[in-house]
Protein backbone atom coordinates (compact mmCIF):
# COMPACT_ATOMS: atom_id res chain seq x y z
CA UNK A 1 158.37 87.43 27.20
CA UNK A 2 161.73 86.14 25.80
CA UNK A 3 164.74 85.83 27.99
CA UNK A 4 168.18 84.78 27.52
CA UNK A 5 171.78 84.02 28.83
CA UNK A 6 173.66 86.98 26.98
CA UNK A 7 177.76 86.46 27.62
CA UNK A 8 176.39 84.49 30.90
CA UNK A 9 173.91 87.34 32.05
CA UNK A 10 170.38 87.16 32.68
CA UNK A 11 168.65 89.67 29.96
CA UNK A 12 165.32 90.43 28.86
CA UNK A 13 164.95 90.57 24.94
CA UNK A 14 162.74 93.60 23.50
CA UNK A 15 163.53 92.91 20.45
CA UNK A 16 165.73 90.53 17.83
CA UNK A 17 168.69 92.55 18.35
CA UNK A 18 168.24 94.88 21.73
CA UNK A 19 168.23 93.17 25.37
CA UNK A 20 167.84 94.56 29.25
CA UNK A 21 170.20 93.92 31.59
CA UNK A 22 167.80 92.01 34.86
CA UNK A 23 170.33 92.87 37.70
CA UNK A 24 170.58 96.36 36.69
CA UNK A 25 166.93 96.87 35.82
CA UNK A 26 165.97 95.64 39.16
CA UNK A 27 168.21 97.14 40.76
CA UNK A 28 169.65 93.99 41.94
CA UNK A 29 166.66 92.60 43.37
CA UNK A 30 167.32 89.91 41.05
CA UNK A 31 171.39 88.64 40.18
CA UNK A 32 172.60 88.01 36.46
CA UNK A 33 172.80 83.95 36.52
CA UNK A 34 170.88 83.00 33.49
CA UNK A 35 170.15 80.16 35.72
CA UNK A 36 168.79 81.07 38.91
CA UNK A 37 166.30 83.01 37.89
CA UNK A 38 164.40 79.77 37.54
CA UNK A 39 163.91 79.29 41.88
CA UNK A 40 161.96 82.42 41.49
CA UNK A 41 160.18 82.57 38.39
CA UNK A 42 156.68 83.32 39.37
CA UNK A 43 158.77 86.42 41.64
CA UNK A 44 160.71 86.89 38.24
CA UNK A 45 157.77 87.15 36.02
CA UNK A 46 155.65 89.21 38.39
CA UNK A 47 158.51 91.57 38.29
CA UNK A 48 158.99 92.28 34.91
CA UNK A 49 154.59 92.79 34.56
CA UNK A 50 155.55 96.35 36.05
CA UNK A 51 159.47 96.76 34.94
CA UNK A 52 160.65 99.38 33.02
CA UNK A 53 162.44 97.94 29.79
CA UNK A 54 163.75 100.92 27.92
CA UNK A 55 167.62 101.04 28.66
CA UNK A 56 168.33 97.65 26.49
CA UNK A 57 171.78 97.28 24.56
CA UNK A 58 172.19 95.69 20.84
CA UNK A 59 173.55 92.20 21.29
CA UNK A 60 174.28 89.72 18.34
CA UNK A 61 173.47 85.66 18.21
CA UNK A 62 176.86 85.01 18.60
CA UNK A 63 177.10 86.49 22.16
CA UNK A 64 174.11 83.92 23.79
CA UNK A 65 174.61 80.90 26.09
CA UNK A 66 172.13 78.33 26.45
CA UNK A 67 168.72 80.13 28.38
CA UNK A 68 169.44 77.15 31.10
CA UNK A 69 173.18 76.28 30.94
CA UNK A 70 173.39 74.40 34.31
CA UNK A 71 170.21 72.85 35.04
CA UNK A 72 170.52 69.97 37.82
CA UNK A 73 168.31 67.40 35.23
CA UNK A 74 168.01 67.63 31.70
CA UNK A 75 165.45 64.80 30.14
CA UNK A 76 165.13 64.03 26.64
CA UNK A 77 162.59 61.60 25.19
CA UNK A 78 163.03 59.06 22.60
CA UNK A 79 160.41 58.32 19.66
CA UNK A 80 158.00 60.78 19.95
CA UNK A 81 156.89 61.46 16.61
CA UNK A 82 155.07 58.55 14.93
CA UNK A 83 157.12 58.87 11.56
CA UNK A 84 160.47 59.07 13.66
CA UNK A 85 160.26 55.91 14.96
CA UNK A 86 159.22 54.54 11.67
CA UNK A 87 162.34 55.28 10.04
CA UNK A 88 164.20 54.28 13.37
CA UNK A 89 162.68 50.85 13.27
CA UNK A 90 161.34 50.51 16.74
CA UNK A 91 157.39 50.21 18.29
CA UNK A 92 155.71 53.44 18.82
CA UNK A 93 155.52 53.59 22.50
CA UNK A 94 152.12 53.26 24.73
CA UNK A 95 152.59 54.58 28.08
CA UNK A 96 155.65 56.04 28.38
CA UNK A 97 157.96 57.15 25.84
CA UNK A 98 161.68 55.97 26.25
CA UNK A 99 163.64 58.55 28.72
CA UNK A 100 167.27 59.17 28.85
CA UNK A 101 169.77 61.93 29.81
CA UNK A 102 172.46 64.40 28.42
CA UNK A 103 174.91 65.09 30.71
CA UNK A 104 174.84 68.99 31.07
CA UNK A 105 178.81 69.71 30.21
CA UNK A 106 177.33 69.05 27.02
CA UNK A 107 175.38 71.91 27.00
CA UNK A 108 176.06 75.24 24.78
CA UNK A 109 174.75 78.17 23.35
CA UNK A 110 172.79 79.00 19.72
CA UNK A 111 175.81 79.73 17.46
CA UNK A 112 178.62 77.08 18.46
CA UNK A 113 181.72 75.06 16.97
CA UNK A 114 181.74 71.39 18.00
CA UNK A 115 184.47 68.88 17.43
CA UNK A 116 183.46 66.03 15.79
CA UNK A 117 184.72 62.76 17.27
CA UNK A 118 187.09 60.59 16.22
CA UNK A 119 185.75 58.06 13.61
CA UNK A 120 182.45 58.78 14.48
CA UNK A 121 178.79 59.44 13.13
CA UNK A 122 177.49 62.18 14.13
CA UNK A 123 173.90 62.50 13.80
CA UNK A 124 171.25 65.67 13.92
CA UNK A 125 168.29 65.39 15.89
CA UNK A 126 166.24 69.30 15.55
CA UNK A 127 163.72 69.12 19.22
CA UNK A 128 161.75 71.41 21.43
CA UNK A 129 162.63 71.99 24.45
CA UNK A 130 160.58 72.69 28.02
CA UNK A 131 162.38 74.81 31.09
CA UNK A 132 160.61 74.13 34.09
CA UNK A 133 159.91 76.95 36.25
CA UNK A 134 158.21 75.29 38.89
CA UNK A 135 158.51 72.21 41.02
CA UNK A 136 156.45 69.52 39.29
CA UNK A 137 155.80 66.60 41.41
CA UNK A 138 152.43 64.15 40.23
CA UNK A 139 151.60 66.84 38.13
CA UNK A 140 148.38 66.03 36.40
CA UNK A 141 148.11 67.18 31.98
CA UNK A 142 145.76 69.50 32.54
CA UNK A 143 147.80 71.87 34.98
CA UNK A 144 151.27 70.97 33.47
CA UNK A 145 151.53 74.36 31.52
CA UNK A 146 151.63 76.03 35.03
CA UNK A 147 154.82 74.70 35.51
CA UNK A 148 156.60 75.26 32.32
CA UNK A 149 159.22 78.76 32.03
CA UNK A 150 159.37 78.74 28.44
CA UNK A 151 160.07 76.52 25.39
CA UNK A 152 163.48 77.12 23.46
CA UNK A 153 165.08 75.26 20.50
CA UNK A 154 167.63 72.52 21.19
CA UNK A 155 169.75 69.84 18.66
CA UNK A 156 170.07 66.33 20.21
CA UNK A 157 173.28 65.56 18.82
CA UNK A 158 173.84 61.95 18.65
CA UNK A 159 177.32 59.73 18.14
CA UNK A 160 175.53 56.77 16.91
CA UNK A 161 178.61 54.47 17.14
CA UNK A 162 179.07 55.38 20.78
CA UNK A 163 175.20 55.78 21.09
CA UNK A 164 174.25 51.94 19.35
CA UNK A 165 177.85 50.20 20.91
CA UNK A 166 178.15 47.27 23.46
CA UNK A 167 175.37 45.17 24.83
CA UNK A 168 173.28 47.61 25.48
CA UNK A 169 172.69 51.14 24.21
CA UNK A 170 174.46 54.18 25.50
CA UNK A 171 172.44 57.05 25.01
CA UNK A 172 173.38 58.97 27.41
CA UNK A 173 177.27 58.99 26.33
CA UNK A 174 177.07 58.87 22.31
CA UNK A 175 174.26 62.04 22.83
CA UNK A 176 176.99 64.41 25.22
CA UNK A 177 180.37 65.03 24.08
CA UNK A 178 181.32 68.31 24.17
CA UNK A 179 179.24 70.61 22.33
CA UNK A 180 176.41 68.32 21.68
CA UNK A 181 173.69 70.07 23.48
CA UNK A 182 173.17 73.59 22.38
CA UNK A 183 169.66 75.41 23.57
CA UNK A 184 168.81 78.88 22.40
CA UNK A 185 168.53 81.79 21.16
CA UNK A 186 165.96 82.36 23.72
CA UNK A 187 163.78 81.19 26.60
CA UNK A 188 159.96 82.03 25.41
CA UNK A 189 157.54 82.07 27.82
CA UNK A 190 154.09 80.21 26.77
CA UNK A 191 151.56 83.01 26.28
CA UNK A 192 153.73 84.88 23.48
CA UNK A 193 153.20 81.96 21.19
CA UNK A 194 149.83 81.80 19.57
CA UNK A 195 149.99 77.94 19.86
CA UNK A 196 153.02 76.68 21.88
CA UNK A 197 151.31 73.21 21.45
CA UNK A 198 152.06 73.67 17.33
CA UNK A 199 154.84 75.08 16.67
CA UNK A 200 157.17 74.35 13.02
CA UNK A 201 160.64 72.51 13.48
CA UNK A 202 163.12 72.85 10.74
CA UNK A 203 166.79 71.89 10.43
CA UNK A 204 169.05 72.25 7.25
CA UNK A 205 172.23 70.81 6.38
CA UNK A 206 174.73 72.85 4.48
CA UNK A 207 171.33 74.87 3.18
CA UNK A 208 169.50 71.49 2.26
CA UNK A 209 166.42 70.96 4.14
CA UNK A 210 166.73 66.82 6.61
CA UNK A 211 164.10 67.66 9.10
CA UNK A 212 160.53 69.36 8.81
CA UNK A 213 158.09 68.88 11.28
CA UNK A 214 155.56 70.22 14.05
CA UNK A 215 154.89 69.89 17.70
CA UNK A 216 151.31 68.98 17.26
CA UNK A 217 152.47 65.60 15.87
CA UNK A 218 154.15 64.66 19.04
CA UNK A 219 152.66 61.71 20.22
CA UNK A 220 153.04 63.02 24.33
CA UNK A 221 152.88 66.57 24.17
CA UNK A 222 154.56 69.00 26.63
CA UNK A 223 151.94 68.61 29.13
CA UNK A 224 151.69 65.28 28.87
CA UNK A 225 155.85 64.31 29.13
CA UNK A 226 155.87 66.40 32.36
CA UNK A 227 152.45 64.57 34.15
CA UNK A 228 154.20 60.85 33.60
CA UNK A 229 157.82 62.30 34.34
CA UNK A 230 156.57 64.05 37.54
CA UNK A 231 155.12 61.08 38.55
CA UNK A 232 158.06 59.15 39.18
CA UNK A 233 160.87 61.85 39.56
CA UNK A 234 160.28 65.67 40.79
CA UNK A 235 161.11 68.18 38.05
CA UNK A 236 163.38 71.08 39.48
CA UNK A 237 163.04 74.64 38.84
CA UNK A 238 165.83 75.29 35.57
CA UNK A 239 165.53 71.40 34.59
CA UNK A 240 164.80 70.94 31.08
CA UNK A 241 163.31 68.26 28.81
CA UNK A 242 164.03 67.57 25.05
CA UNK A 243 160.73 66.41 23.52
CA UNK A 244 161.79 64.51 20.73
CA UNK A 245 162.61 64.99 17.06
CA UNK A 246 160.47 64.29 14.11
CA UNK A 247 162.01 62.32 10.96
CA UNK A 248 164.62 62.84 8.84
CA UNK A 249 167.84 62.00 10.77
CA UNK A 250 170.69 61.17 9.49
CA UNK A 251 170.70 57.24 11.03
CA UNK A 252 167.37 56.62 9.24
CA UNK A 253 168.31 57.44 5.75
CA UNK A 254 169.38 54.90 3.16
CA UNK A 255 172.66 55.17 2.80
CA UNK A 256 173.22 56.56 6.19
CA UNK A 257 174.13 60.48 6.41
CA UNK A 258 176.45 61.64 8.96
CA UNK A 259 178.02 65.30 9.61
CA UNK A 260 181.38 66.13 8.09
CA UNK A 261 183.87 68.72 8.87
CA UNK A 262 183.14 71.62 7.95
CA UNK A 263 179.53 71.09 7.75
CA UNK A 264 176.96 74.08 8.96
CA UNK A 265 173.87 73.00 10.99
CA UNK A 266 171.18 75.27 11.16
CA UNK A 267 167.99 74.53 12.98
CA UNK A 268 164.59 76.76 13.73
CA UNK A 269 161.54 76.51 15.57
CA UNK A 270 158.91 78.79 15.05
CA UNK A 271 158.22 82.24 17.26
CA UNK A 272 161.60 80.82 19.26
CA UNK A 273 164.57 81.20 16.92
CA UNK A 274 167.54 79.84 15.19
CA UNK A 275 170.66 77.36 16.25
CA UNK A 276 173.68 77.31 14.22
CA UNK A 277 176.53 74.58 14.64
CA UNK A 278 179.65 74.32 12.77
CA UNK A 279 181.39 71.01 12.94
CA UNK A 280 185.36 70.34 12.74
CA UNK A 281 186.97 66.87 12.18
C-alpha cells in the first residue's frame, strides 16, 4: 500500500499518477489529515483490506506534502553507514548511533523550492525514512517491524556553518531552516517492498550522480534504531526517524561542495520514489 498527503489530504495511491480520496472512500469513517491517520493505523489498514479503490483522480508530484507533515518527534541518526563516517572523520559508533532532531517547520513535500541561507553551505544528505504507526515503548529488534507505517524518502539538509558553529555543534538548527526537511512522494507500507531492509539510495546534483548507496549497509537497521530509541523515549504514532545517509556529501569532499542557486536536487530510493529540490540564493 502507498499513501500520501495530496494538497494536504489523506489519499491512497493506485497507481504513479491516480490516487483515492480516504474521507470520501470511507465515507468519512476516516478524515483527510495526512497525519492522523497514524492514531489508527492498524483501524486504517484493516480498512482499506476490504475498500473499494476504483474512483481515484490523476494527481501530479508537484501537488504532494510530506506523508507525515506534523509529526510530534522527528529523529534522525548520525553516522550510520560505515563509509559515511569515514569521510566525516569521526568513530563508527558501538551502541548507539548519535541522535538529534529537525524541528518539524522544516518539513515539506517531494517537489519543493528552498531558500538558501545567507552565506551559507548547504549540504545534501539522501536518507530513509521510518513513520511509526504504533506506540513503540522497549520495543525489542525482532518485533520492531510491527510498529513501523511505512518507509518514505527524505533529504537531511544540512547548513554546515550553522550546523559545525560555537562550542558545541548545532545540529538541530544548521539541519531545519525552512525547507530543509522534505519527505515524499509516498508513505510505503513494508510488505510492498520485496526487501524494505535493502533498498537503493541515490541523489544527483544538477544530473551528476554525489550519493549511491543501500539500506543493507546501515550499520543499525530500521529495527534496530527503533529497539534502542524506544528504550529511552516512547515513539508516537506519525513520529518519524531519518536513518542516516551513506557517503558522498558535500562536507566530505576535497574541496568541499556546497549547493548553489539555482541548483536542482534530485534524490530516489527504490520501490518509494523521487524528491526534487530547487535551491535559490
Amino acid at each position: 500500500m502507498r499513501t500520501a498527503n495530496l494538497s494536504g489530504r489523506l489519499v491512497i495511491v493506485t497507481d504513479d499518477s491516480t490516487a483515492v480520496d480516504v474521507e470520501h472512500a470511507s465515507a468519512y469513517r476516516f478524515g483527510s489529515d495526512p497525519q492522523a491517520v497514524y492514531e489508527r493505523w492498524s483501524e486504517f489498514r484493516a480498512w482499506v483490506a476490504d475498500a473499494d479503490l476504483a474512483d481515484g483522480r490523476l494527481f501530479n508530484a508537484t501537488e504532494l506534502g510530506s506523508p507525515a507533515p506534523a509529526p510530534r518527534q522527528v529523529f534522525a541518526i548520525g553516522l550510520n553507514y560505515r563509509a559515511h563516517a569515514d569521510e566525516s572523520g569521526f568513530d563508527i559508533p558501538d551502541a548507539l548511533p548519535p541522535v538529534f532532531t529537525k524541528y518539524v517547520s522544516s518539513i515539506s513535500g517531494p517537489v519543493s523550492d528552498v531558500r538558501l541561507p545567507d552565506g551559507g553551505r548547504t549540504d545534501w544528505e539522501v536518507e530513509l525514512v521510518a513513520v511509526i504507526g504504533e506506540k513503540a515503548h522497549k520495543v525489542e529488534e525482532s518485533d520492531a517491524w510491527l510498529h513501523v507505517a511505512g518507509l518514505t524518502a527524505g533529504q537531511d539538509l544540512s547548513e554546515r556553518l550553522t550546523q559545525l558553529s560555537g562550542p558545541a555543534p548545532q545540529f538541530g538548527f544548521g539541519k531545519s531552516f525552512p525547507g530543509f526537511t522534505p519527505m515524499g512522494p509516498y508513505l510505503v507500507t513494508p510488505e510492498t517492498l520485496p526487501d524494505p531492509g535493502d533498498l537503493e539510495l541515490r541523489c544527483s546534483l544538477n544530473g551528476e550522480e554525489v550519493q549511491k548507496g543501500r539500506t543493507r549497509d546501515l550499520l543499525f537497521s530500521v529495527p534496530a534504531l527503533i529497539s534502542r530509541l524506544s528504550a529511552v523515549v516512547p515513539l508516537l504514532p506519525g513520529d518519524v526517524v531519518f536513518t542516516g545517509t551513506p557517503a558522498g556529501v558535500g562536507w566530505g569532499r576535497e574541496p568541499k561542495r556546497w549547493i548553489s542557486d539555482g541548483d536542482l536536487l534530485v534524490s530516489n530510493i527504490e520501490g518509494i520514489g523521487e524528491l526534487q529540490q530547487t535551491f535559490h540564493g
